[in-house]
N, C-alpha and C. Protein backbone atom coordinates (compact mmCIF):
# COMPACT_ATOMS: atom_id res chain seq x y z
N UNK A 1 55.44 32.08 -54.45
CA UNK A 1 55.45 32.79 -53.19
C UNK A 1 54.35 33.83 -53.23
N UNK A 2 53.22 34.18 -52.19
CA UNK A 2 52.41 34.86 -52.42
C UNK A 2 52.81 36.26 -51.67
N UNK A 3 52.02 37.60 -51.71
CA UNK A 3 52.49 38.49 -51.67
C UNK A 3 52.74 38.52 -49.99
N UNK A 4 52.27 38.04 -49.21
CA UNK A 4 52.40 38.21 -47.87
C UNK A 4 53.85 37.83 -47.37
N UNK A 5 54.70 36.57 -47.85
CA UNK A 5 56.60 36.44 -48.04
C UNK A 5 56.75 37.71 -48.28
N UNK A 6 56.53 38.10 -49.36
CA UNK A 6 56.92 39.69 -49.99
C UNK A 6 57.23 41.24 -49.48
N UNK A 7 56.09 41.01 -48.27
CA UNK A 7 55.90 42.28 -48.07
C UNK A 7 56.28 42.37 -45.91
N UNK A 8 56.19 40.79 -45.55
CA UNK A 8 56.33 40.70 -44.26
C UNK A 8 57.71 40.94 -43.59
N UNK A 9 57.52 41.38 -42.69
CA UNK A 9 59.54 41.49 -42.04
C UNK A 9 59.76 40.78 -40.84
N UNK A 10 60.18 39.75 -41.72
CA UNK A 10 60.53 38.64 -40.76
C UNK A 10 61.14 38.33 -39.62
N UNK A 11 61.83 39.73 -38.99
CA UNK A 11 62.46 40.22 -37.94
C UNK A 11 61.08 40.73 -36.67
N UNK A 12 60.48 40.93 -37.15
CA UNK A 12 59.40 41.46 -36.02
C UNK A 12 58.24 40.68 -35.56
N UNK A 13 58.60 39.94 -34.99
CA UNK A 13 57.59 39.17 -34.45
C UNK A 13 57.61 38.97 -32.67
N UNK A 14 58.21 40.16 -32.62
CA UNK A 14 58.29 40.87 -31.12
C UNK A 14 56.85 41.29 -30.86
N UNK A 15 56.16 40.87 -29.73
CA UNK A 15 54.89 41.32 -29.10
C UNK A 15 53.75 40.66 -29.68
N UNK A 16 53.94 39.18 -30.86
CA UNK A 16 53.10 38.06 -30.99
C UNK A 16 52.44 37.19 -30.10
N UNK A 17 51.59 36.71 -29.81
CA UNK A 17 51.27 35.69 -29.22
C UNK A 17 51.78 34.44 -29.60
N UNK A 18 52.22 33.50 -28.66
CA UNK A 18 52.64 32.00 -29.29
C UNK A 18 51.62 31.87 -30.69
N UNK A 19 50.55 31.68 -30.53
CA UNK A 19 49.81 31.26 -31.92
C UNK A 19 50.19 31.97 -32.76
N UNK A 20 50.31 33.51 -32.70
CA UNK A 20 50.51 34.07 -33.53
C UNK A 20 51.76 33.55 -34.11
N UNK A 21 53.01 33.73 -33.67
CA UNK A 21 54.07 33.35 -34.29
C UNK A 21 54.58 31.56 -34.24
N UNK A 22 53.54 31.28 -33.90
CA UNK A 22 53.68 29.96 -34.43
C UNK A 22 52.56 29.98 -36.03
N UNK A 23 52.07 30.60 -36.45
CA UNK A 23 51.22 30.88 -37.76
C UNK A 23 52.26 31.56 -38.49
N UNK A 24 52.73 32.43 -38.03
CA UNK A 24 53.96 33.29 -38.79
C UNK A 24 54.81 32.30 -39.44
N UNK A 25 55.58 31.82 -38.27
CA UNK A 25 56.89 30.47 -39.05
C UNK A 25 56.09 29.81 -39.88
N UNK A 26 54.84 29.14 -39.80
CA UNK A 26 54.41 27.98 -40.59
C UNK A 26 54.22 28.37 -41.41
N UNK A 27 53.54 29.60 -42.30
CA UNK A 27 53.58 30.58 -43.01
C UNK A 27 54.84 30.61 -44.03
N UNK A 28 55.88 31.09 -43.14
CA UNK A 28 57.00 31.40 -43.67
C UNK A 28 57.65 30.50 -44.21
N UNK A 29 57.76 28.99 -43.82
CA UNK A 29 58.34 27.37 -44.09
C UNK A 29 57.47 27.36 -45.24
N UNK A 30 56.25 27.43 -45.71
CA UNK A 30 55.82 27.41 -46.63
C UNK A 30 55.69 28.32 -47.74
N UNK A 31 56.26 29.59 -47.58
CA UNK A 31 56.35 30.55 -48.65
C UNK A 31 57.46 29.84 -49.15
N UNK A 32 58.71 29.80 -48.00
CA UNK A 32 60.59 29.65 -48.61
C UNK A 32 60.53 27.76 -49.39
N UNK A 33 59.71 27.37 -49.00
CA UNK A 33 59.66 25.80 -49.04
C UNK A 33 60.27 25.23 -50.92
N UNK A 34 59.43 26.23 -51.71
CA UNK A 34 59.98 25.98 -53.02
C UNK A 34 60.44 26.97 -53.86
N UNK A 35 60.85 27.89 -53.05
CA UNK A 35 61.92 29.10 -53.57
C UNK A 35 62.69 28.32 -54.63
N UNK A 36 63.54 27.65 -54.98
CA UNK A 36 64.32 26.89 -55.40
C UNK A 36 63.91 26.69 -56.77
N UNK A 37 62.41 26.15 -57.15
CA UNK A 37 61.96 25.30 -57.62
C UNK A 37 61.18 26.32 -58.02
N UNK A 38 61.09 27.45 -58.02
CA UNK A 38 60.45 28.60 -58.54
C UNK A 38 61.21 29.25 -59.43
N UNK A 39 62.26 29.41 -58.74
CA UNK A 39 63.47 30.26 -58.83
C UNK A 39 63.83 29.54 -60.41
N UNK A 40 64.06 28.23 -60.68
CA UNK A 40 64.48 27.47 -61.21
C UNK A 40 63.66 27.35 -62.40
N UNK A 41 62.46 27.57 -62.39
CA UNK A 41 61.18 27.49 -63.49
C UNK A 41 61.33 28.65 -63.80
N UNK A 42 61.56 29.60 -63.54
CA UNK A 42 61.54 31.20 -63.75
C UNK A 42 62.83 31.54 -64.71
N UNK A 43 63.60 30.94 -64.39
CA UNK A 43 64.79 31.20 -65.57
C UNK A 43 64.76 29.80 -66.91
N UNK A 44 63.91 28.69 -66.28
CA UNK A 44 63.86 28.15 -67.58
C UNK A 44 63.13 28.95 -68.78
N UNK A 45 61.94 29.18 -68.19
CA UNK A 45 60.73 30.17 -68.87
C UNK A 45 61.60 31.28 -69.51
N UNK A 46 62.67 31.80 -69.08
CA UNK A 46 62.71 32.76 -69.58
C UNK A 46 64.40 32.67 -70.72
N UNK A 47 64.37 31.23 -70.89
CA UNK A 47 65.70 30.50 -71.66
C UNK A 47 66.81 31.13 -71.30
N UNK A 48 66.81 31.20 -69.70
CA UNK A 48 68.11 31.40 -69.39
C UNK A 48 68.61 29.92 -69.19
N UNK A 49 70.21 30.23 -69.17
CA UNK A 49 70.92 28.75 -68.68
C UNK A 49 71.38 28.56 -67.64
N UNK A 50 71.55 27.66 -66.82
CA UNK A 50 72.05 27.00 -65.70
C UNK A 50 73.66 26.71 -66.09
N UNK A 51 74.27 27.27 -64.63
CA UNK A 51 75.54 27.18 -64.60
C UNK A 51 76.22 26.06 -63.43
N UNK A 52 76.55 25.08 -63.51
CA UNK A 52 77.02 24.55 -61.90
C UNK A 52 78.42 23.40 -62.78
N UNK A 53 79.05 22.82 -61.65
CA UNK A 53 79.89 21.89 -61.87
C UNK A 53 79.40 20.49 -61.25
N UNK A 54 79.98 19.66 -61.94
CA UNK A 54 80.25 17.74 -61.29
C UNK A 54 81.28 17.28 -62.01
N UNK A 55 81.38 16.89 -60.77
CA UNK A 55 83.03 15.53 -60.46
C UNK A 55 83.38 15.07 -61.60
N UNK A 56 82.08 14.94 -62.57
CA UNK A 56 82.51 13.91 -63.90
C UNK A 56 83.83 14.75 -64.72
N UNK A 57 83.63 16.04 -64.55
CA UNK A 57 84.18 16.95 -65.26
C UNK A 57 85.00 18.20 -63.88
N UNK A 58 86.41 17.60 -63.79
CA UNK A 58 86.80 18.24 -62.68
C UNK A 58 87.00 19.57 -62.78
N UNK A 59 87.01 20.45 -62.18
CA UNK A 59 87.47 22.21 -62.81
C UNK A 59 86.86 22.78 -63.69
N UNK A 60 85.81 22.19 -64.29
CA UNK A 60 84.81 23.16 -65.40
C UNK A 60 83.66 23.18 -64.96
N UNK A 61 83.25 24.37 -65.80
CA UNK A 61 82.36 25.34 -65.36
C UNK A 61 81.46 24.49 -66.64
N UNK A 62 79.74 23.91 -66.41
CA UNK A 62 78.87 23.24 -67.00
C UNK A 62 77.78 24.67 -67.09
N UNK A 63 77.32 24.30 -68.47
CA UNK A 63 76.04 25.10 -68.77
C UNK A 63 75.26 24.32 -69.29
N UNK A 64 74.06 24.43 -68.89
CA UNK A 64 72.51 23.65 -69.25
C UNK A 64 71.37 24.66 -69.83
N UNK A 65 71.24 24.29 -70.74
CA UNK A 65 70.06 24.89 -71.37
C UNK A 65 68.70 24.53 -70.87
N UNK A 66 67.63 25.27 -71.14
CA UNK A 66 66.21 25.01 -70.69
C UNK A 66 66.12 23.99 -71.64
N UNK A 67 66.24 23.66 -72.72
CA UNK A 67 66.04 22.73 -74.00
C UNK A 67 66.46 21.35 -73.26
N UNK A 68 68.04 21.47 -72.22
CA UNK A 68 68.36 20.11 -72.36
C UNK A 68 69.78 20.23 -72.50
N UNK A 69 69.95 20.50 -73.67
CA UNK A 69 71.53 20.64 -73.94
C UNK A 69 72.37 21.11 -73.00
N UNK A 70 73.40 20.64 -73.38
CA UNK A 70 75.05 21.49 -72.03
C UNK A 70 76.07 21.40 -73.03
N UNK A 71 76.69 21.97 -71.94
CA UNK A 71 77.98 22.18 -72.57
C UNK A 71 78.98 22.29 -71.67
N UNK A 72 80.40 22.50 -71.46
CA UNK A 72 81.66 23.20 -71.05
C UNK A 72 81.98 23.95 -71.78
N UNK A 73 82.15 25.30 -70.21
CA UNK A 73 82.45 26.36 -70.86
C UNK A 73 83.49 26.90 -70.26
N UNK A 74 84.15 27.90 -70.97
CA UNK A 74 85.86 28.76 -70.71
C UNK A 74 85.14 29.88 -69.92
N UNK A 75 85.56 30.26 -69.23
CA UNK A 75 85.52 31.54 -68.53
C UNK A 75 86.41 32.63 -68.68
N UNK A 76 86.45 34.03 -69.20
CA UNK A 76 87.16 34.89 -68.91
C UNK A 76 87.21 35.11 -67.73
N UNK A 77 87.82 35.61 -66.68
CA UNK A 77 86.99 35.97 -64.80
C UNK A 77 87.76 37.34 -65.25
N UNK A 78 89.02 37.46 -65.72
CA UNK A 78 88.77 39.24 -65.73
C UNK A 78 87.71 39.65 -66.47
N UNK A 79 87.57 38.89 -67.43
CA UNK A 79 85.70 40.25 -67.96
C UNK A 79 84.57 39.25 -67.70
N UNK A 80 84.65 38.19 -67.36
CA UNK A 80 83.16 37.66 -66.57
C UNK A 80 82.86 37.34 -67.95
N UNK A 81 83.19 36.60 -68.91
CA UNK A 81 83.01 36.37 -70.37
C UNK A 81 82.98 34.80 -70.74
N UNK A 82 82.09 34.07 -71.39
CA UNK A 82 82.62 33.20 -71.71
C UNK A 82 83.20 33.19 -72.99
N UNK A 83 84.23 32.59 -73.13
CA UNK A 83 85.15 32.50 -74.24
C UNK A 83 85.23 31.71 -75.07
N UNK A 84 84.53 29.92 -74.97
CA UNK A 84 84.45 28.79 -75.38
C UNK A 84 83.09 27.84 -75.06
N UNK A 85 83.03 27.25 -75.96
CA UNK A 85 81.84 26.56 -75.40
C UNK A 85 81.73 25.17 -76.29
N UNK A 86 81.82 23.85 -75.49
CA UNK A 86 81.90 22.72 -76.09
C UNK A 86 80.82 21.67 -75.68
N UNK A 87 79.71 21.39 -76.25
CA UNK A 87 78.74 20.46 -76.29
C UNK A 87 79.08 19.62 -75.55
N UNK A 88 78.74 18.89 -74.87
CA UNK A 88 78.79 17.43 -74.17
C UNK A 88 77.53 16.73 -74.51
């Protein structure tokens, strides 16, 4: 995302010209376009892990490593802890 996403307020585009805010949105579709996929490289880089669930495994909580590896994991939710952790 370059600094112009960053710093623009995407609420004001009151008193644009059509071109203008038709440059704005197209702009903007292309800053947000790979948020995701940024977002996502940014915590591999930095060996954090990925947390999500699938069906294969009903009710557990999956962790993925930048490496590859996963696992199932226990959750404390009163201290936000994990408690267990089993390879898959």
């Amino acid at each position: 995302m370059n600094n112009y996403a960053r710093t623009t307020n995407y609420s004001q585009t009151t008193g644009m010209n059509k071109d203008e805010e038709n440059r704005f949105w197209e702009q903007f579709k292309k800053d947000h376009a790979n948020a995701g996929a940024l977002a996502a490289k940014a915590r591999d880089e930095a060996g954090l892990p990925m947390y999500y669930s699938d069906d294969a495994y009903p009710g557990k909580v999956l962790r993925k490593w930048p490496d590859g590896k996963k696992e199932v994991v226990e959750i404390d939710e009163k201290r936000g802890a994990i408690i267990s952790s089993t390879p898959i």
